[in-house]
N, C-alpha and C. Protein backbone atom coordinates (compact mmCIF):
# COMPACT_ATOMS: atom_id res chain seq x y z
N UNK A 1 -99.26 44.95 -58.30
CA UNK A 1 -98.76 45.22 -59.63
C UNK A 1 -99.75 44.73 -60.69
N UNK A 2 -100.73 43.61 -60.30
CA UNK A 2 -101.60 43.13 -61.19
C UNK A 2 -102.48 43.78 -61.43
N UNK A 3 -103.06 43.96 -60.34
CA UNK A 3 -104.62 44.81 -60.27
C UNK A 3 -104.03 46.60 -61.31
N UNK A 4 -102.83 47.02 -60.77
CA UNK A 4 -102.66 48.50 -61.82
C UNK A 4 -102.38 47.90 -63.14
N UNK A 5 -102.00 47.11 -63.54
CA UNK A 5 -101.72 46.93 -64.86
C UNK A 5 -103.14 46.22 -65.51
N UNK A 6 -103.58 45.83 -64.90
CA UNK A 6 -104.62 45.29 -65.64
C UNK A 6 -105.87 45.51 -65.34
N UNK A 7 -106.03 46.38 -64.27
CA UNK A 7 -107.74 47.06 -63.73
C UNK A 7 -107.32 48.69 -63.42
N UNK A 8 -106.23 48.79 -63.60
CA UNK A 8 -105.70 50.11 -63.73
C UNK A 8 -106.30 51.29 -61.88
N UNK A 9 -105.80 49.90 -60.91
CA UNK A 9 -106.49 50.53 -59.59
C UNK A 9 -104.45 50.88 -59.52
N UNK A 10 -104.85 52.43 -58.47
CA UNK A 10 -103.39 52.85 -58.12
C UNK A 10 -103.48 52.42 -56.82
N UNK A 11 -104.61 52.65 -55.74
CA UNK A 11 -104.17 52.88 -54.24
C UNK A 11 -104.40 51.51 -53.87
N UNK A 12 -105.93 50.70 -53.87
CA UNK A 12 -106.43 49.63 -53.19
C UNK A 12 -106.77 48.84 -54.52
N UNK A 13 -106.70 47.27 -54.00
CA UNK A 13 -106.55 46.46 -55.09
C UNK A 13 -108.46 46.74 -54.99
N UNK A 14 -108.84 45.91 -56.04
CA UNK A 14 -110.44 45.79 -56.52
C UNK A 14 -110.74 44.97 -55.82
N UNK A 15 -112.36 44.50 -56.08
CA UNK A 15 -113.05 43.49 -55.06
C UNK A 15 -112.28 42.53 -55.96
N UNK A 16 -112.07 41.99 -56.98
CA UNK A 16 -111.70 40.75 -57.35
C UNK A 16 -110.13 40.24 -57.01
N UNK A 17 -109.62 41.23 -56.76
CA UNK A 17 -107.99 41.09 -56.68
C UNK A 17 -107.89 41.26 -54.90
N UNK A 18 -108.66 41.83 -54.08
CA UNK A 18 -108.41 41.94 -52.89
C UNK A 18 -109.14 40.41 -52.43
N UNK A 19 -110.60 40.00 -53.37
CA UNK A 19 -110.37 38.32 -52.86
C UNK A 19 -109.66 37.01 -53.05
N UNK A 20 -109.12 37.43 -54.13
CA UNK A 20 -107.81 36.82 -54.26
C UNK A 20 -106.32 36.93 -52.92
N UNK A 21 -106.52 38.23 -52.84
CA UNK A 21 -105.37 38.07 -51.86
C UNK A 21 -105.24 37.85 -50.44
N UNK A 22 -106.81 38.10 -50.22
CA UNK A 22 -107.01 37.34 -49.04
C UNK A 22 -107.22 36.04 -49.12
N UNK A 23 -107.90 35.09 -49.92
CA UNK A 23 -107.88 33.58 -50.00
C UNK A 23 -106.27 32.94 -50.38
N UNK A 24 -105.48 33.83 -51.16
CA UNK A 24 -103.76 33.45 -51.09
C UNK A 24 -103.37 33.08 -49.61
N UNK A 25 -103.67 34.89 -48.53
CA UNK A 25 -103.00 34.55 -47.12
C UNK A 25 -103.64 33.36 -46.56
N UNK A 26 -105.30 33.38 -46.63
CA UNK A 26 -105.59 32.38 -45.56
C UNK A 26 -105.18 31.04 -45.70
N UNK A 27 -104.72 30.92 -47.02
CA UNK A 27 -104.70 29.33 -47.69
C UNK A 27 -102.67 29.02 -47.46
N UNK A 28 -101.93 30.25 -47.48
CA UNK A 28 -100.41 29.86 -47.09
C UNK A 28 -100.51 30.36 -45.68
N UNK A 29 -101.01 30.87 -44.87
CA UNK A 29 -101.14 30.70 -43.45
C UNK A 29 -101.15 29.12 -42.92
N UNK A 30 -102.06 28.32 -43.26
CA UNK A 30 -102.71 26.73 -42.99
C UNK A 30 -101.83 26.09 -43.62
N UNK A 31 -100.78 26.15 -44.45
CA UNK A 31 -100.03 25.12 -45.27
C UNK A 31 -99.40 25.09 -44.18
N UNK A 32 -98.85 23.41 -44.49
CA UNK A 32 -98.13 22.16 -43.29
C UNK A 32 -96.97 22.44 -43.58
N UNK A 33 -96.96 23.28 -44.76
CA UNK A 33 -94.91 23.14 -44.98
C UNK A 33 -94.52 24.79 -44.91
N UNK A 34 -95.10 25.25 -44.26
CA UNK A 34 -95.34 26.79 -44.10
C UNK A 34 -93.30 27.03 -43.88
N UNK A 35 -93.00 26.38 -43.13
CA UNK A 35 -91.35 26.61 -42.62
C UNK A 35 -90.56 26.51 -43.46
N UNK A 36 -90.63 25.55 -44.64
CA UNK A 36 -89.90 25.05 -45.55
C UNK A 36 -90.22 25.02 -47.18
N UNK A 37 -91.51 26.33 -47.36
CA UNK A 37 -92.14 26.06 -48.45
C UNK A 37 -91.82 26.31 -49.56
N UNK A 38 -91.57 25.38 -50.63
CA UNK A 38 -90.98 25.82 -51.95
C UNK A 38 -92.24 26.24 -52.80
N UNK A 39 -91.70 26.39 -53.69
CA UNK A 39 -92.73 27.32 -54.94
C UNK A 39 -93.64 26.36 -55.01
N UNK A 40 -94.77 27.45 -55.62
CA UNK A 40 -95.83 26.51 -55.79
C UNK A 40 -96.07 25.17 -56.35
N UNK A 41 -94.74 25.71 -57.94
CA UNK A 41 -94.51 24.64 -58.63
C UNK A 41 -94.09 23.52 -58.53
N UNK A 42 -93.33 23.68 -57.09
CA UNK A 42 -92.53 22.22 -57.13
C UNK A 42 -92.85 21.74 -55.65
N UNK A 43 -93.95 22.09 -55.37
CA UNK A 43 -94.83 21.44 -53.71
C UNK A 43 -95.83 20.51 -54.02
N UNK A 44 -95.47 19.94 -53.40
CA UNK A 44 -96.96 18.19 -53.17
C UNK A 44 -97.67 18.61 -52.42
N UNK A 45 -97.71 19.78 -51.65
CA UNK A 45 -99.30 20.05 -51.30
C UNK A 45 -100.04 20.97 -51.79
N UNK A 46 -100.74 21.06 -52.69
CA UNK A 46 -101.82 22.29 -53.64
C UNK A 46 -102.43 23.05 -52.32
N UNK A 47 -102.08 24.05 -51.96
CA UNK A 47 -103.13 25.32 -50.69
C UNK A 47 -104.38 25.74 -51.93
N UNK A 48 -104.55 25.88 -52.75
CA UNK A 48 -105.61 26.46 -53.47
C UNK A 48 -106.15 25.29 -54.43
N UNK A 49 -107.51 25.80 -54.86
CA UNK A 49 -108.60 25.08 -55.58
C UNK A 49 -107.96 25.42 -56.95
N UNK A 50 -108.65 24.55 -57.60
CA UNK A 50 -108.45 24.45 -59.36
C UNK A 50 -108.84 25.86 -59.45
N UNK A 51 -109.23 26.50 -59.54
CA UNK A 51 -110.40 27.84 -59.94
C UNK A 51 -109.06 28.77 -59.62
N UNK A 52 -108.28 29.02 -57.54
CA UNK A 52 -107.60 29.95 -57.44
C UNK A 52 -106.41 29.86 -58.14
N UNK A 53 -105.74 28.43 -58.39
CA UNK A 53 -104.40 28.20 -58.64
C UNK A 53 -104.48 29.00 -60.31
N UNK A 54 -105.70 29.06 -61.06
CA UNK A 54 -105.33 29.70 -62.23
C UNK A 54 -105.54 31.24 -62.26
N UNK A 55 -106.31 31.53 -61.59
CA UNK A 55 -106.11 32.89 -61.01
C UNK A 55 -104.75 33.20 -60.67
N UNK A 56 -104.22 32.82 -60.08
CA UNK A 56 -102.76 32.80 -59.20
C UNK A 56 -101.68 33.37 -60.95
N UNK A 57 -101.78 31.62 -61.48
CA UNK A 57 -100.56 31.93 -62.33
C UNK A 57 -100.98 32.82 -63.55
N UNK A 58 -102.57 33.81 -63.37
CA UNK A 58 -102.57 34.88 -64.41
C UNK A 58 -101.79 36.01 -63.98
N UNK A 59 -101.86 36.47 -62.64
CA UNK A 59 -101.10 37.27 -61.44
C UNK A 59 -99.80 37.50 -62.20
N UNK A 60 -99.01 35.82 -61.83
CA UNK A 60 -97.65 35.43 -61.63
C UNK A 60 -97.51 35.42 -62.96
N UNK A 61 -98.31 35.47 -64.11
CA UNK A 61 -97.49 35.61 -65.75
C UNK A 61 -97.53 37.08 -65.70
N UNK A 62 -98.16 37.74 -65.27
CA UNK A 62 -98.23 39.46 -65.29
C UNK A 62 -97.18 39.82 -64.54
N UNK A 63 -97.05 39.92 -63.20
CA UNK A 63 -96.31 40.42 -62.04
C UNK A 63 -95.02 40.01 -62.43
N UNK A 64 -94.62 38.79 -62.20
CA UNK A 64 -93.48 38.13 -62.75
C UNK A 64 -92.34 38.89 -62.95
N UNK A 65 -92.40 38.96 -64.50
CA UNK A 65 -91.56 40.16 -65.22
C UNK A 65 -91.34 41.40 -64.62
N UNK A 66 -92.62 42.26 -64.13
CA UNK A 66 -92.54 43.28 -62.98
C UNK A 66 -91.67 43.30 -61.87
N UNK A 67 -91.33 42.11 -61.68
CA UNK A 67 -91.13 41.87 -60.17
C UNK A 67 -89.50 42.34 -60.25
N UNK A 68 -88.86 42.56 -61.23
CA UNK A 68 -87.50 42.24 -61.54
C UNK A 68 -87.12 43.95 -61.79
N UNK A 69 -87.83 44.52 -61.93
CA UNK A 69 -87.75 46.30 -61.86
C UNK A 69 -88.11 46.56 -60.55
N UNK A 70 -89.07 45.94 -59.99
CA UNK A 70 -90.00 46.63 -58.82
C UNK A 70 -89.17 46.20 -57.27
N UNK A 71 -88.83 44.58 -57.58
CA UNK A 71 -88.15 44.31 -56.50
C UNK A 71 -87.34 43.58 -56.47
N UNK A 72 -86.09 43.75 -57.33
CA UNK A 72 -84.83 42.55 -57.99
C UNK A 72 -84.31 41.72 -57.04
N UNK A 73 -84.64 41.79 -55.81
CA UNK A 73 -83.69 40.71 -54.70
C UNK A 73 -84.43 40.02 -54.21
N UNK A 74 -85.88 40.11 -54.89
CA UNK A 74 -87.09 39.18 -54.58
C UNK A 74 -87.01 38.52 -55.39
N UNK A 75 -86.83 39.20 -56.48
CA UNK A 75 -87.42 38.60 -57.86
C UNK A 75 -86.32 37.42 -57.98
N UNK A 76 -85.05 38.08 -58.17
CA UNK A 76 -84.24 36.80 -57.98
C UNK A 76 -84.23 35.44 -57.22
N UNK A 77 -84.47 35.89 -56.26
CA UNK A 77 -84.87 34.72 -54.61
C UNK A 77 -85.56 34.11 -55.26
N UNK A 78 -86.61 34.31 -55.52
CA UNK A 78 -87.88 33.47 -56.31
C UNK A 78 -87.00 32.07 -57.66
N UNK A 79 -86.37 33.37 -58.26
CA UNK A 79 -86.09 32.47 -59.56
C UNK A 79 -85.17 30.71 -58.63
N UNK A 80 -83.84 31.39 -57.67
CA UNK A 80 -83.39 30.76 -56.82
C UNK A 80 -84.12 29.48 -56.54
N UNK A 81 -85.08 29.99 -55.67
CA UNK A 81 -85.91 28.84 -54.67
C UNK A 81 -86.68 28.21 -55.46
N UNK A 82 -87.06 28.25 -56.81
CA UNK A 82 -87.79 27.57 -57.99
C UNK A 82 -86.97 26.48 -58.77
N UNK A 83 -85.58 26.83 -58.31
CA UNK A 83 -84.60 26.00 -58.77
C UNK A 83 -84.26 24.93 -57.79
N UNK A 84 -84.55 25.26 -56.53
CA UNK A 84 -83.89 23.82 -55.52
C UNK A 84 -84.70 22.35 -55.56
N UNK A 85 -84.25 21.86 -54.89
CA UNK A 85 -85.15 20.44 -54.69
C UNK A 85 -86.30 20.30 -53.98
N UNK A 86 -87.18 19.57 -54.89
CA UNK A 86 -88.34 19.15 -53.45
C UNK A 86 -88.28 18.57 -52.29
């Protein structure tokens, strides 16, 4: 949803957005709390570098809002699991 709204790609994300989304998987693949993982926001273990994590929440201020037309029982879940405890 990022890469069309803001690099205006329809089929395959760009080189900058497809290395992003591969350094996302490889980096929540290796997380220790992979079973139990809450949002980014409210986890004590950082999976990404200073550099990706702001990449990330330019994504997540774009997509975000999207997410609630595109996929409302996600989008909700999210809001949900952002709300529980650490």
């Amino acid at each position: 949803m990022f890469c069309r709204a803001r690099h205006g790609n329809r089929r395959e994300l760009c080189l900058s957005c497809g290395e992003l989304w591969t350094y996302a998987k490889e980096r929540t693949s290796r997380c220790p709390l992979l079973a139990n993982k809450p949002t980014c926001l409210n986890c004590s273990v950082h999976c990404y570098n200073n550099e990706m994590r702001e990449r990330i929440r330019e994504v997540m201020r774009c997509a975000g809002p999207r997410m609630l037309f595109r996929h409302p029982v996600l989008a909700v879940w999210h809001l949900i699991d952002g709300r529980r405890e650490k």
